[in-house]
PDB file of N, CA and C in Angstrom:
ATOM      1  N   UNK A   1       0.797  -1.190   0.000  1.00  0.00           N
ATOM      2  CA  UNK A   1       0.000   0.000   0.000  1.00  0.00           C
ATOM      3  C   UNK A   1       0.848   1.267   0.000  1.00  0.00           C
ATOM      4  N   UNK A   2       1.952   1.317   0.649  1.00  0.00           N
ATOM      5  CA  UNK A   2       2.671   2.493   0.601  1.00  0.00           C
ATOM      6  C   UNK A   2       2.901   2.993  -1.197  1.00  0.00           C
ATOM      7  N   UNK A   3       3.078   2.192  -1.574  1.00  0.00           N
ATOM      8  CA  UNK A   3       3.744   2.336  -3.044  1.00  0.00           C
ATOM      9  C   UNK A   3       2.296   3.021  -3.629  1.00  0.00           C
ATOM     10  N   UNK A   4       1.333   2.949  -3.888  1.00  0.00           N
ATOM     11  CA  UNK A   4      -0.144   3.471  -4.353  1.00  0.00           C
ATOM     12  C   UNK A   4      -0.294   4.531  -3.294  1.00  0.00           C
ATOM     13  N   UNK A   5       0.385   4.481  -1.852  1.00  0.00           N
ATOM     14  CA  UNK A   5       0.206   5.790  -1.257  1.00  0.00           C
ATOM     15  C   UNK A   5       1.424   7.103  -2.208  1.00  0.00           C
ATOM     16  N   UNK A   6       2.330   6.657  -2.275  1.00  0.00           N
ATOM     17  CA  UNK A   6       3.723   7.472  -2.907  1.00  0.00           C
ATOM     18  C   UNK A   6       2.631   7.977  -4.143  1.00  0.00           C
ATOM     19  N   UNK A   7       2.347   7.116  -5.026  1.00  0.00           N
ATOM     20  CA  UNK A   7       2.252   7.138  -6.513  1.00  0.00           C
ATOM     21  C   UNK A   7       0.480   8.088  -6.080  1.00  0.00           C
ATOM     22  N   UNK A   8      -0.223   8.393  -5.295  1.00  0.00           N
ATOM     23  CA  UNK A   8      -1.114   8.977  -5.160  1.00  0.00           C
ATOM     24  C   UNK A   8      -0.878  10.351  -5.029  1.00  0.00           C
ATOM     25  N   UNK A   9       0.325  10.338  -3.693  1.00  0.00           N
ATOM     26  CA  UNK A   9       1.030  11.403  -3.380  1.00  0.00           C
ATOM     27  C   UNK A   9       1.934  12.297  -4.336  1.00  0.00           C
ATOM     28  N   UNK A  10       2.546  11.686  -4.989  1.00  0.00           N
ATOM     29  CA  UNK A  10       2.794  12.178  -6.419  1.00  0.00           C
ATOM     30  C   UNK A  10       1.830  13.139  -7.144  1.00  0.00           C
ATOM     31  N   UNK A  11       1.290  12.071  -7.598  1.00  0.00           N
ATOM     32  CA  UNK A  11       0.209  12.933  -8.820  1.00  0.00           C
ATOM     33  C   UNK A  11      -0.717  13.925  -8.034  1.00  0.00           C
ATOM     34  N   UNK A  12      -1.018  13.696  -6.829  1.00  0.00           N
ATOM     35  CA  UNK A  12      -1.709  15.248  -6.022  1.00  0.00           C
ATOM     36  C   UNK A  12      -0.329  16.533  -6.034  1.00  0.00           C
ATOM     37  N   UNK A  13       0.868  16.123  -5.863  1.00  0.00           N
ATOM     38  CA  UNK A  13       1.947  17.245  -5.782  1.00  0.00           C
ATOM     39  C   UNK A  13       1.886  17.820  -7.154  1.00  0.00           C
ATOM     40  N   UNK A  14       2.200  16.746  -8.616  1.00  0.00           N
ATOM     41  CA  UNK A  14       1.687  16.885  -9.661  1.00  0.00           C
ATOM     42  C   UNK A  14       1.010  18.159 -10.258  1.00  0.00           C
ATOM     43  N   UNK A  15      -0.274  18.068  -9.677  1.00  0.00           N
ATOM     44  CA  UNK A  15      -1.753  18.290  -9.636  1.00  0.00           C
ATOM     45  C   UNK A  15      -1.444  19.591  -9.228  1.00  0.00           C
ATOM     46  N   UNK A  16      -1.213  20.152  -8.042  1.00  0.00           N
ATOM     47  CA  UNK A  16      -0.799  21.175  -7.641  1.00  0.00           C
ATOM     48  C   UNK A  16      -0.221  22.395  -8.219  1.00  0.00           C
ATOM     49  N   UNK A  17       1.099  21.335  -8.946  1.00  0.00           N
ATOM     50  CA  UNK A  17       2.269  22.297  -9.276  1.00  0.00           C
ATOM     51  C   UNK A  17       1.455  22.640 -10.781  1.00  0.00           C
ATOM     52  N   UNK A  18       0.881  21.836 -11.273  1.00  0.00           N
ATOM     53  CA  UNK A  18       0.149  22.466 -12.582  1.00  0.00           C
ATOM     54  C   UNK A  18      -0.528  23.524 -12.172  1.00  0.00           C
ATOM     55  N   UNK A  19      -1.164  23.630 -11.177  1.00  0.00           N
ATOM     56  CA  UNK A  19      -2.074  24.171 -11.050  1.00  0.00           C
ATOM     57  C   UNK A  19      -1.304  25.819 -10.618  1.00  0.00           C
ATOM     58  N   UNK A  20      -0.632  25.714 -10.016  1.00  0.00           N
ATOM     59  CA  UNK A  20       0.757  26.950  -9.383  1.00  0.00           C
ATOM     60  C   UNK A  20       0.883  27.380 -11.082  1.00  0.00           C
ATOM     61  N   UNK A  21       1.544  26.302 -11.900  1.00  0.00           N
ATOM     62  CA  UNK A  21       1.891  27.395 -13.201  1.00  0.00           C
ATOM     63  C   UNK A  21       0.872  27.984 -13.816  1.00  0.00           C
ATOM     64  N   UNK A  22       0.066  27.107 -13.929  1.00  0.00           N
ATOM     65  CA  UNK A  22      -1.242  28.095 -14.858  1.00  0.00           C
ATOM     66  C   UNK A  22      -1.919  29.305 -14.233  1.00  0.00           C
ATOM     67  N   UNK A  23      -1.387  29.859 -12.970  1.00  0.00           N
ATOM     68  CA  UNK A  23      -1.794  30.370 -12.446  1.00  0.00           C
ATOM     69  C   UNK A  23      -1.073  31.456 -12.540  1.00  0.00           C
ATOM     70  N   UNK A  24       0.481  30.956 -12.152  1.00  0.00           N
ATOM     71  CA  UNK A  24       1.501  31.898 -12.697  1.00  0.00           C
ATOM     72  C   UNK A  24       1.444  32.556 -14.441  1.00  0.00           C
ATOM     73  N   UNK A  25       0.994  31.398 -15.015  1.00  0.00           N
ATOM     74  CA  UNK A  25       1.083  31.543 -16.767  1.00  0.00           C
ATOM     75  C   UNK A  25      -0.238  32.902 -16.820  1.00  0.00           C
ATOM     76  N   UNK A  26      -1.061  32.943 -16.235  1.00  0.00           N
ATOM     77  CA  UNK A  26      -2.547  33.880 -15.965  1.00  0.00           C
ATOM     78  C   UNK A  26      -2.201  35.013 -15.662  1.00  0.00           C
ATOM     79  N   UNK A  27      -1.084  35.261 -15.006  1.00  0.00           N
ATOM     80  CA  UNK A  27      -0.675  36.646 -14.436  1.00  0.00           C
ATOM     81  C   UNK A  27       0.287  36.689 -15.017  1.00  0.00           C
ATOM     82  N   UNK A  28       0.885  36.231 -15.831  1.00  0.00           N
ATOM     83  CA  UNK A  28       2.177  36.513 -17.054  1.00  0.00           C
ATOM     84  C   UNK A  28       0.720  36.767 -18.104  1.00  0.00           C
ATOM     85  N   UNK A  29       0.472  36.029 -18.473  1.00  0.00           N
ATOM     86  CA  UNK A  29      -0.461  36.610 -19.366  1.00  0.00           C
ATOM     87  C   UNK A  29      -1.479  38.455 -19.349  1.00  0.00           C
ATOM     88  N   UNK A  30      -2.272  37.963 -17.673  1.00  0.00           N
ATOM     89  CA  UNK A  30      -2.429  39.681 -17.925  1.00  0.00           C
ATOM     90  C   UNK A  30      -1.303  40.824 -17.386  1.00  0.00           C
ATOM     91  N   UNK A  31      -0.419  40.308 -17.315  1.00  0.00           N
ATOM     92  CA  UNK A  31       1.048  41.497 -17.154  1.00  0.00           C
ATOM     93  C   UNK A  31       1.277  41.836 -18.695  1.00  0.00           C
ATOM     94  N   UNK A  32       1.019  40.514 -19.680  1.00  0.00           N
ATOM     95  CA  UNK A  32       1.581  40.961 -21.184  1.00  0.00           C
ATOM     96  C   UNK A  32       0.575  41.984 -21.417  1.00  0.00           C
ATOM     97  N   UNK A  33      -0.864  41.780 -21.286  1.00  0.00           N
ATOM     98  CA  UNK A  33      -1.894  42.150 -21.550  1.00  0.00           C
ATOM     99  C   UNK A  33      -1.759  44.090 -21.674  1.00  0.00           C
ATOM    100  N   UNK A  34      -1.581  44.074 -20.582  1.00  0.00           N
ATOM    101  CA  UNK A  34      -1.044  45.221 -19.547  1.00  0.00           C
ATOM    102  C   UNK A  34      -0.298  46.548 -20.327  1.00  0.00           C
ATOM    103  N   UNK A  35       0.723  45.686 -20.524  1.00  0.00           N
ATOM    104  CA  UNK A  35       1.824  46.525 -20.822  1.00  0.00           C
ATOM    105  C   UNK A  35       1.807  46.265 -22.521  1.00  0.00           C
ATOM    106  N   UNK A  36       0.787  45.280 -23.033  1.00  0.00           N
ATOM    107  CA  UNK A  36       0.427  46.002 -24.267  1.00  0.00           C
ATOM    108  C   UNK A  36      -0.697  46.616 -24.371  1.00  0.00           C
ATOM    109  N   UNK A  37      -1.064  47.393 -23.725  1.00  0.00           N
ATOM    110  CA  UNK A  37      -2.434  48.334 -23.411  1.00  0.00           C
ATOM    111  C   UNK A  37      -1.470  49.234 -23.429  1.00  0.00           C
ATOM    112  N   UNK A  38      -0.467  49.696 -22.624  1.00  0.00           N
ATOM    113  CA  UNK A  38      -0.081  50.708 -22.068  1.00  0.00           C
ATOM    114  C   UNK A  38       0.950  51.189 -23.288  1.00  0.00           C
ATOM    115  N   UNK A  39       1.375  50.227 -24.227  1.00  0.00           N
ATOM    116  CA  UNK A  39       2.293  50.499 -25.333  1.00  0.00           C
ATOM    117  C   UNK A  39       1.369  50.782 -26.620  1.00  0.00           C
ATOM    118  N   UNK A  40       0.119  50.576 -26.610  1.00  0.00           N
ATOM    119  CA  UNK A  40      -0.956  50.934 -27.765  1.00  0.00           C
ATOM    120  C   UNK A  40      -1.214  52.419 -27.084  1.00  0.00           C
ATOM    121  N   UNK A  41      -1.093  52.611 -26.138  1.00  0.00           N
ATOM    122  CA  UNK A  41      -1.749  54.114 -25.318  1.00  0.00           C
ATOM    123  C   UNK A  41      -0.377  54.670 -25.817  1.00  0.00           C
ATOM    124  N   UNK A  42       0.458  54.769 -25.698  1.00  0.00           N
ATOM    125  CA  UNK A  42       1.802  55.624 -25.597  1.00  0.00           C
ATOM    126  C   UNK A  42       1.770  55.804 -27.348  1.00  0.00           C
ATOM    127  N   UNK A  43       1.476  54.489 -28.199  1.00  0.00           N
ATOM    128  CA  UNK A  43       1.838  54.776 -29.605  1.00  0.00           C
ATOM    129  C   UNK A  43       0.763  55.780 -30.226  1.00  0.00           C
ATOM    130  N   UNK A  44      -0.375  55.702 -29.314  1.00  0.00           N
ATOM    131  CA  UNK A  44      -1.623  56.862 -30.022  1.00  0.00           C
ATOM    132  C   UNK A  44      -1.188  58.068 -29.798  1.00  0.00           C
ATOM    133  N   UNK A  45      -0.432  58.429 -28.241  1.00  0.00           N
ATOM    134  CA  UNK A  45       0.054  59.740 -27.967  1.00  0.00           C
ATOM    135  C   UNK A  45       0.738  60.274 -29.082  1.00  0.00           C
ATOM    136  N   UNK A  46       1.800  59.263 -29.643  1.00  0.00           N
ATOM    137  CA  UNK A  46       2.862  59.359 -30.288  1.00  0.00           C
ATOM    138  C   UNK A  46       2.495  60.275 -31.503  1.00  0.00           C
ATOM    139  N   UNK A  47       1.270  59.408 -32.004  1.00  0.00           N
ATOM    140  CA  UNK A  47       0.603  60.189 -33.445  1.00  0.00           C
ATOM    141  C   UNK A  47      -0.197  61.098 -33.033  1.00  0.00           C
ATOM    142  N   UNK A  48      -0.717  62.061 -31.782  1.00  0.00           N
ATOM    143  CA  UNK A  48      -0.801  62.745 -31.988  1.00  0.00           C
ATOM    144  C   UNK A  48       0.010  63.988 -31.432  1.00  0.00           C
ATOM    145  N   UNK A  49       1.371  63.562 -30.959  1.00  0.00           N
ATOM    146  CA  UNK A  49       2.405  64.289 -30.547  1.00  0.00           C
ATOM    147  C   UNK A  49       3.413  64.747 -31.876  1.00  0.00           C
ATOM    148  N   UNK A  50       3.129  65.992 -31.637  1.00  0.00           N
ATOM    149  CA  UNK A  50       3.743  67.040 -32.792  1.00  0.00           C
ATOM    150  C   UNK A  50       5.008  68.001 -32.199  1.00  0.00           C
ATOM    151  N   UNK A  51       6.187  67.931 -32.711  1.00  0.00           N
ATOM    152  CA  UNK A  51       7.381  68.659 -32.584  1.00  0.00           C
ATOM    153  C   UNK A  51       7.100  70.217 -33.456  1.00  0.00           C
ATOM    154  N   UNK A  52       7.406  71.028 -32.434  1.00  0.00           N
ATOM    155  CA  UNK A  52       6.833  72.401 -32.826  1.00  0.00           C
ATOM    156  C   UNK A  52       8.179  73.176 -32.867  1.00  0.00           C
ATOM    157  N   UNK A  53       8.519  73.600 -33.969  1.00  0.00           N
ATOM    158  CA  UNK A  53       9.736  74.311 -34.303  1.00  0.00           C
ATOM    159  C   UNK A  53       9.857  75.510 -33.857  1.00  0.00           C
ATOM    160  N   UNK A  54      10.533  76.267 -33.605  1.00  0.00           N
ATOM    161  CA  UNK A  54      10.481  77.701 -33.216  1.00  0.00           C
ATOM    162  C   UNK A  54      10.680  78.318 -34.834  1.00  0.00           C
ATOM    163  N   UNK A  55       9.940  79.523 -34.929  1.00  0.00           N
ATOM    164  CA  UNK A  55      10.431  80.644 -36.177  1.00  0.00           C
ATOM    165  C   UNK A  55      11.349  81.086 -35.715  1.00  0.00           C
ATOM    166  N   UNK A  56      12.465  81.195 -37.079  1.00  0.00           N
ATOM    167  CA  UNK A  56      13.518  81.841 -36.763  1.00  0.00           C
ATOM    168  C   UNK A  56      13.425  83.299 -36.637  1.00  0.00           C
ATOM    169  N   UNK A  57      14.595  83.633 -35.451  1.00  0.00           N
ATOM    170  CA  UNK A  57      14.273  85.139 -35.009  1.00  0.00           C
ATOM    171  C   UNK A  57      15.121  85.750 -36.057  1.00  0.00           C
ATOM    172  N   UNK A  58      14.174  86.570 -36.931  1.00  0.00           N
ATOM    173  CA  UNK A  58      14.680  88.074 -37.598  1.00  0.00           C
ATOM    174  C   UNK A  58      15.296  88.803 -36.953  1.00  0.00           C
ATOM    175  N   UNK A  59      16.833  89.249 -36.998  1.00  0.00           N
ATOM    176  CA  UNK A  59      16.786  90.631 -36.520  1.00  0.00           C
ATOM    177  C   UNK A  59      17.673  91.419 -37.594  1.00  0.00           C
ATOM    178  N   UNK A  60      17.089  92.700 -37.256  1.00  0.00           N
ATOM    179  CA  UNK A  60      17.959  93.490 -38.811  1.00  0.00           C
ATOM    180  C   UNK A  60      19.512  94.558 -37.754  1.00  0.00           C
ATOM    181  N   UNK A  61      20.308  94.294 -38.312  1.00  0.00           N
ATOM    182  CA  UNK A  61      21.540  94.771 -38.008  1.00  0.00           C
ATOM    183  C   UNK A  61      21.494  95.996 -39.535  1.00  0.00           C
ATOM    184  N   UNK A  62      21.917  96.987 -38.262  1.00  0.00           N
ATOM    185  CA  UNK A  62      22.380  98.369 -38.923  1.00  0.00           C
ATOM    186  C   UNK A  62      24.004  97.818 -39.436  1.00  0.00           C
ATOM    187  N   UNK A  63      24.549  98.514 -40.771  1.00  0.00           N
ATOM    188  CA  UNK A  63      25.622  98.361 -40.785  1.00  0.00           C
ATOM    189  C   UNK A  63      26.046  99.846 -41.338  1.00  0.00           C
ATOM    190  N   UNK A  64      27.499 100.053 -40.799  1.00  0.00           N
ATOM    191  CA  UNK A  64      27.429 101.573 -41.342  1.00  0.00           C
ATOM    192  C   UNK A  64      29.022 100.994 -41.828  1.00  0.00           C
ATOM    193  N   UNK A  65      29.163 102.033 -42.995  1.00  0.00           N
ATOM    194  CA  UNK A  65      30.164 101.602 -44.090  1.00  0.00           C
ATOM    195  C   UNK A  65      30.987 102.820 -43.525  1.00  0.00           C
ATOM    196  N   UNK A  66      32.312 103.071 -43.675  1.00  0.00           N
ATOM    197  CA  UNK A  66      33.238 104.308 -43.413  1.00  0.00           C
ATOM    198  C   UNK A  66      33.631 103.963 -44.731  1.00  0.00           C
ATOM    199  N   UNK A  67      34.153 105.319 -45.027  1.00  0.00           N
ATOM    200  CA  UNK A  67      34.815 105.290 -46.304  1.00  0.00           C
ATOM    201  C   UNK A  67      35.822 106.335 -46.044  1.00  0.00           C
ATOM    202  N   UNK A  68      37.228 105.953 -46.341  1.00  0.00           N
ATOM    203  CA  UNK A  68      38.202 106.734 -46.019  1.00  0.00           C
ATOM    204  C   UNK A  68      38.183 107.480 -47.122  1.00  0.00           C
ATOM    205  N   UNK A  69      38.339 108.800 -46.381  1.00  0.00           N
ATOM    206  CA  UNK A  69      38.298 110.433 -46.774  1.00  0.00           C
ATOM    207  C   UNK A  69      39.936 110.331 -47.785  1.00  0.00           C
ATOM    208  N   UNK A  70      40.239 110.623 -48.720  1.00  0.00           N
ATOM    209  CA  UNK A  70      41.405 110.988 -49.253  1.00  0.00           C
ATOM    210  C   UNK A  70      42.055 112.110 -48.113  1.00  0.00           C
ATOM    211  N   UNK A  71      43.303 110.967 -47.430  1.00  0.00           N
ATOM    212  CA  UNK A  71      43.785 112.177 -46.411  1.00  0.00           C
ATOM    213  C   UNK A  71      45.217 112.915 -47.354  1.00  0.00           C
ATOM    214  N   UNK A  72      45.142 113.832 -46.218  1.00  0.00           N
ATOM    215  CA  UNK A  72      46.265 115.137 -46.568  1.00  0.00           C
ATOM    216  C   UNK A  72      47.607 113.866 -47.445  1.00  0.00           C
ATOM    217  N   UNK A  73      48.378 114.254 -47.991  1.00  0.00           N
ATOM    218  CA  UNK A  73      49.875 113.539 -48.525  1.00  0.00           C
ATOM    219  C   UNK A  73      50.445 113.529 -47.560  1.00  0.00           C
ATOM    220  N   UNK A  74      50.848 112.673 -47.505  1.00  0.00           N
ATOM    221  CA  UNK A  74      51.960 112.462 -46.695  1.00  0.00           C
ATOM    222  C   UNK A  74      53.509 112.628 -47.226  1.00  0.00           C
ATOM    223  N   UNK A  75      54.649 113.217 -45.957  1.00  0.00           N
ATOM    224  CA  UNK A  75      55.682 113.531 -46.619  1.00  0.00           C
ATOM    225  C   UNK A  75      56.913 112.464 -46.144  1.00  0.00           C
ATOM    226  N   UNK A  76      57.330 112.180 -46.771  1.00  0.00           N
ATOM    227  CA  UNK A  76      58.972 111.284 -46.766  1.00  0.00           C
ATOM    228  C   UNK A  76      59.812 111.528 -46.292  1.00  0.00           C
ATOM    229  N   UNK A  77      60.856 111.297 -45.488  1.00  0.00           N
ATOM    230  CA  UNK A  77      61.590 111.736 -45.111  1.00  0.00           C
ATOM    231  C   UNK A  77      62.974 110.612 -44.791  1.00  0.00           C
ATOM    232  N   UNK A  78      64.104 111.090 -45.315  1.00  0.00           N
ATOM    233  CA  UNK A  78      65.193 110.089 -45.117  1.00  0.00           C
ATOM    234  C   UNK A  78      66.515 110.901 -45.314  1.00  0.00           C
ATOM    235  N   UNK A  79      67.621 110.450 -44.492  1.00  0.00           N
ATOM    236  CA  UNK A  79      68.802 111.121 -44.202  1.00  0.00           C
ATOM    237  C   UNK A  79      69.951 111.037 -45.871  1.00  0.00           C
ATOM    238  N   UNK A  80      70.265 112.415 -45.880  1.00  0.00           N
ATOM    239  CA  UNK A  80      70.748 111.905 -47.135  1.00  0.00           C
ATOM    240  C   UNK A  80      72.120 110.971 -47.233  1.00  0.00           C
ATOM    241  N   UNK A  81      72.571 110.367 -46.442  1.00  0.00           N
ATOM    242  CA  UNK A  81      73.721 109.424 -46.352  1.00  0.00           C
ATOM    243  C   UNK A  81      72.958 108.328 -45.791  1.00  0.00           C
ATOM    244  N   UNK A  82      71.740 108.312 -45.457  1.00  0.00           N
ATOM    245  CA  UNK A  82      71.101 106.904 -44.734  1.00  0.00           C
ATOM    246  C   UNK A  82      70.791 106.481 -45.766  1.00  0.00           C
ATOM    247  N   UNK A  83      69.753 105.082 -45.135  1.00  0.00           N
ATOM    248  CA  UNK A  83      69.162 104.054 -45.973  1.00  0.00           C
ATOM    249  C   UNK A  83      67.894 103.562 -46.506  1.00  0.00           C
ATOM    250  N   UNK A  84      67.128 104.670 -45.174  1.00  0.00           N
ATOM    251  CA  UNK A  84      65.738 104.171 -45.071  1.00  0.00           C
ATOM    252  C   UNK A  84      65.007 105.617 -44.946  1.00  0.00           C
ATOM    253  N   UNK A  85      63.718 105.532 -45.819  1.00  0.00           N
ATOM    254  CA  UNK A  85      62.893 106.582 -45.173  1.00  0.00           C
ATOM    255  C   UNK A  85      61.811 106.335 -44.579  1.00  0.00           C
ATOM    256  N   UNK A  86      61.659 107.541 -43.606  1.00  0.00           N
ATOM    257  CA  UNK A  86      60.520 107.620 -42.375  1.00  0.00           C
ATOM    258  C   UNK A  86      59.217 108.494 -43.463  1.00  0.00           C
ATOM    259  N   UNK A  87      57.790 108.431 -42.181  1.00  0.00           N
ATOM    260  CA  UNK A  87      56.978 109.466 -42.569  1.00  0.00           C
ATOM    261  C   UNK A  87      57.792 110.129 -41.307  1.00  0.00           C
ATOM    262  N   UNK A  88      57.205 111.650 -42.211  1.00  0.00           N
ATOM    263  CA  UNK A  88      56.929 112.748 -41.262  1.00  0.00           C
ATOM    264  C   UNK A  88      57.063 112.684 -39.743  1.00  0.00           C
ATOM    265  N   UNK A  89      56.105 111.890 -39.545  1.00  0.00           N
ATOM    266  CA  UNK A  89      55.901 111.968 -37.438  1.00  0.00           C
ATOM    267  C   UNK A  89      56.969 110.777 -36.925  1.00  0.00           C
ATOM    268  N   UNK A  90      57.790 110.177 -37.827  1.00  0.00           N
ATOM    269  CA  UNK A  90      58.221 109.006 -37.255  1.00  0.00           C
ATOM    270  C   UNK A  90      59.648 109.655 -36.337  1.00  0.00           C
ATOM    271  N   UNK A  91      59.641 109.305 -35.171  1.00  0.00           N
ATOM    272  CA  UNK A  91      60.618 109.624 -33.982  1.00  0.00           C
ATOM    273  C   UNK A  91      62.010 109.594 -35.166  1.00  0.00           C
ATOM    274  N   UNK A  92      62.410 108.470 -35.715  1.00  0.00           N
ATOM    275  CA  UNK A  92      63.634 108.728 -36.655  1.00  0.00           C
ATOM    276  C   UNK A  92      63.678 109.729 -37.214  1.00  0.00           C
ATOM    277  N   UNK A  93      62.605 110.252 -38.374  1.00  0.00           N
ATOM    278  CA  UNK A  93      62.806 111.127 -39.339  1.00  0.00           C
ATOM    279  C   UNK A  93      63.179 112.547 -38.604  1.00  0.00           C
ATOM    280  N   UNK A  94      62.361 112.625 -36.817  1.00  0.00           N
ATOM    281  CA  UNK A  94      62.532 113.946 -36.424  1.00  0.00           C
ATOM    282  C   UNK A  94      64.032 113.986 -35.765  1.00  0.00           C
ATOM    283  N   UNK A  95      64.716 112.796 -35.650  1.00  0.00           N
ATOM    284  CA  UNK A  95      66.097 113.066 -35.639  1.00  0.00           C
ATOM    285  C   UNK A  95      67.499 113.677 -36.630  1.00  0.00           C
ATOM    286  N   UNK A  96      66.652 113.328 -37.968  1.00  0.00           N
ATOM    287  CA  UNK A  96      67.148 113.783 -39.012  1.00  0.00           C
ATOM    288  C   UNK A  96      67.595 115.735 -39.615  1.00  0.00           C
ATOM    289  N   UNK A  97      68.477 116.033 -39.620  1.00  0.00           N
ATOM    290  CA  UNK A  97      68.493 117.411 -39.346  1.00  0.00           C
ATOM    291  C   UNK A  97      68.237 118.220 -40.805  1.00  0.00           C
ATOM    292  N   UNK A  98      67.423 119.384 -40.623  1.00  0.00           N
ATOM    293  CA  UNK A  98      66.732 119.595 -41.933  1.00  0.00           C
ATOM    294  C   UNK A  98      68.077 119.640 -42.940  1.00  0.00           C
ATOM    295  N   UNK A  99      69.718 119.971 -42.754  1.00  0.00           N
ATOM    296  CA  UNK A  99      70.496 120.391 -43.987  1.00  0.00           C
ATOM    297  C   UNK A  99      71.018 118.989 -44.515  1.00  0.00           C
ATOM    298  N   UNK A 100      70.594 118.107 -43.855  1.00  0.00           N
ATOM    299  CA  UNK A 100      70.628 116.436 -44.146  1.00  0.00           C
ATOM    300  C   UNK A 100      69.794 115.569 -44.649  1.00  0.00           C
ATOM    301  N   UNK A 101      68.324 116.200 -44.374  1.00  0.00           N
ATOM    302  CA  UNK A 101      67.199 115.451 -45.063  1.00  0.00           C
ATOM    303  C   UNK A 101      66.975 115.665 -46.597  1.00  0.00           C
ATOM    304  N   UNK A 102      66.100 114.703 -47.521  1.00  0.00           N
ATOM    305  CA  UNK A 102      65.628 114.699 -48.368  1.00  0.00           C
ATOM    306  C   UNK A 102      63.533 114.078 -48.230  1.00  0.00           C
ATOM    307  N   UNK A 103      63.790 115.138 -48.616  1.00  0.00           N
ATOM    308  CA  UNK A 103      61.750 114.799 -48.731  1.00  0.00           C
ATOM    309  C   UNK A 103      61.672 114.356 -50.108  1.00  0.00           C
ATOM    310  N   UNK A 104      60.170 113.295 -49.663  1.00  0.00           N
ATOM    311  CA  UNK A 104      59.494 112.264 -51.155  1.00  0.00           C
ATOM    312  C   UNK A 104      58.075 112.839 -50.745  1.00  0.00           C
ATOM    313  N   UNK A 105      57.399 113.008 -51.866  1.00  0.00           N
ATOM    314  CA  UNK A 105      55.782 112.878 -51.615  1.00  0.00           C
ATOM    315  C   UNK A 105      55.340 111.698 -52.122  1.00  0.00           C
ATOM    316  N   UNK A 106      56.297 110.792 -52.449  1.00  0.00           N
ATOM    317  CA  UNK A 106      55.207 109.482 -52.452  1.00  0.00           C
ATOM    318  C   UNK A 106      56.455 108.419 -52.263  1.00  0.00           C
ATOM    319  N   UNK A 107      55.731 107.437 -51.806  1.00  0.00           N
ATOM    320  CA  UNK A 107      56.852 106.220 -51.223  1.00  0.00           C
ATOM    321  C   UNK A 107      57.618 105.842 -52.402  1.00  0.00           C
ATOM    322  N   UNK A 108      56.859 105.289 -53.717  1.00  0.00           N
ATOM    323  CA  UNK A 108      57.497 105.174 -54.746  1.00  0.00           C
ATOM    324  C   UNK A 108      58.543 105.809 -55.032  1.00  0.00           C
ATOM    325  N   UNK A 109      58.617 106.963 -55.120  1.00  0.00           N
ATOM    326  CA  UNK A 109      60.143 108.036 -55.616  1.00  0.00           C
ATOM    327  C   UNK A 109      61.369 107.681 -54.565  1.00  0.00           C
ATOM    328  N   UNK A 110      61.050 107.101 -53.287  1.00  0.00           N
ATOM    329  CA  UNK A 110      61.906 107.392 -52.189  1.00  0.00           C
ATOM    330  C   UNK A 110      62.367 105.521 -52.560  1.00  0.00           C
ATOM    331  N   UNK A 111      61.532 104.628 -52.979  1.00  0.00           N
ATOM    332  CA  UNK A 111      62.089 103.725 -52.966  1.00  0.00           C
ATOM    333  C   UNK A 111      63.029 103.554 -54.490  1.00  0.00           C
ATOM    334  N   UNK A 112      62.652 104.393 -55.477  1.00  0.00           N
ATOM    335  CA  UNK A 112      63.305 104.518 -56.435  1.00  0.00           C
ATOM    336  C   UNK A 112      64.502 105.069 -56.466  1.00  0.00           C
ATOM    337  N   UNK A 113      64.475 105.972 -55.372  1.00  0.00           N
ATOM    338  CA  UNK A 113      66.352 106.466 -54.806  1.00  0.00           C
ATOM    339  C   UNK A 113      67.030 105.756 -54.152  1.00  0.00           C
ATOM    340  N   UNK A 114      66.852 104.428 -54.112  1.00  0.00           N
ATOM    341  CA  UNK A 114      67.302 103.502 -53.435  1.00  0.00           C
ATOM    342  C   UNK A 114      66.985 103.127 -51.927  1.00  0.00           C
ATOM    343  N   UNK A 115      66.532 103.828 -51.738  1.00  0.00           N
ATOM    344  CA  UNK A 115      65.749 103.805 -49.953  1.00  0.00           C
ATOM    345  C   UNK A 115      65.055 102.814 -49.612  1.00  0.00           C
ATOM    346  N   UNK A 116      65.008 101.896 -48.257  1.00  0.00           N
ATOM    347  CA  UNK A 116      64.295 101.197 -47.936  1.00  0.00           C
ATOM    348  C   UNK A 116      63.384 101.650 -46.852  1.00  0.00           C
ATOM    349  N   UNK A 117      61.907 101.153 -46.995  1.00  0.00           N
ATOM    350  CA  UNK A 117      61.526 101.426 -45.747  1.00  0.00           C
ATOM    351  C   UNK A 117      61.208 101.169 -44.313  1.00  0.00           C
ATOM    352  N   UNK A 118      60.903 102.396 -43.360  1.00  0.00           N
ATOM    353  CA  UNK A 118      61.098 101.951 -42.527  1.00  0.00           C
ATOM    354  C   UNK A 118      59.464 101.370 -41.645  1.00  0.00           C
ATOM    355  N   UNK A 119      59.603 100.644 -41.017  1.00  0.00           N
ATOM    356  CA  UNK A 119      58.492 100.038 -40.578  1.00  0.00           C
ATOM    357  C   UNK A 119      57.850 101.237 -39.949  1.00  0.00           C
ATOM    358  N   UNK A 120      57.831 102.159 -39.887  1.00  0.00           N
ATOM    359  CA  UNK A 120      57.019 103.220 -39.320  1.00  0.00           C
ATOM    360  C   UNK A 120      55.707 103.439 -41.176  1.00  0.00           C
ATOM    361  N   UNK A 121      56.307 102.850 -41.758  1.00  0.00           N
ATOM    362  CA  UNK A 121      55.577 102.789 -43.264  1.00  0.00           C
ATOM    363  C   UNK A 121      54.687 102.157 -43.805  1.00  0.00           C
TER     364      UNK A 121
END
């Protein structure tokens, strides 16, 4: 008798544990259920969720043009035994003593006398 008790005892544990999964399988099932409710809800939002661009901001910038004035000539100045000529205001040229200087009114002529210039140029 024990052996038909075991083999009884069995198939009631059996019996049970089926009964545990389908139960478990029921609440896996409405968990899927669930969270495909909640993923059909989110995909409707989706279509009617619209990305709203901003207009671009206009703004008008003043621009003001200068236009250089034709200034005064400028005068040349270089030692007549030196190498290089200055303008006018350059600290060198005012070292230069007037019975020694030679004046250019344009850089061209002064570099055509052989003169180089000087970075004050």
């Amino acid at each position: 008798m024990s052996f038909q008790n075991n083999v009884k005892g069995s198939f009631h544990r059996a019996k049970e544990d089926i009964k545990k999964l389908q139960e478990d399988f029921m609440g896996l099932k409405q968990g899927q259920q669930m969270v495909a409710k909640i993923l059909e809800d989110i995909q409707k939002d989706f279509k009617n969720f619209r990305v709203v661009t901003p207009k671009p901001v206009v703004t008008e910038r003043v621009v003001v043009k200068t236009v250089k004035s034709p200034t005064a000539k400028k005068t040349y100045i270089a030692a007549k035994e030196g190498k290089k000529f200055h303008e006018k205001n350059c600290p060198y040229a005012k070292n230069i003593q007037p019975k020694n200087s030679v004046k250019f009114n344009t850089k061209d002529s002064a570099l055509n006398k052989g003169y180089k210039a000087c970075r004050c140029v």
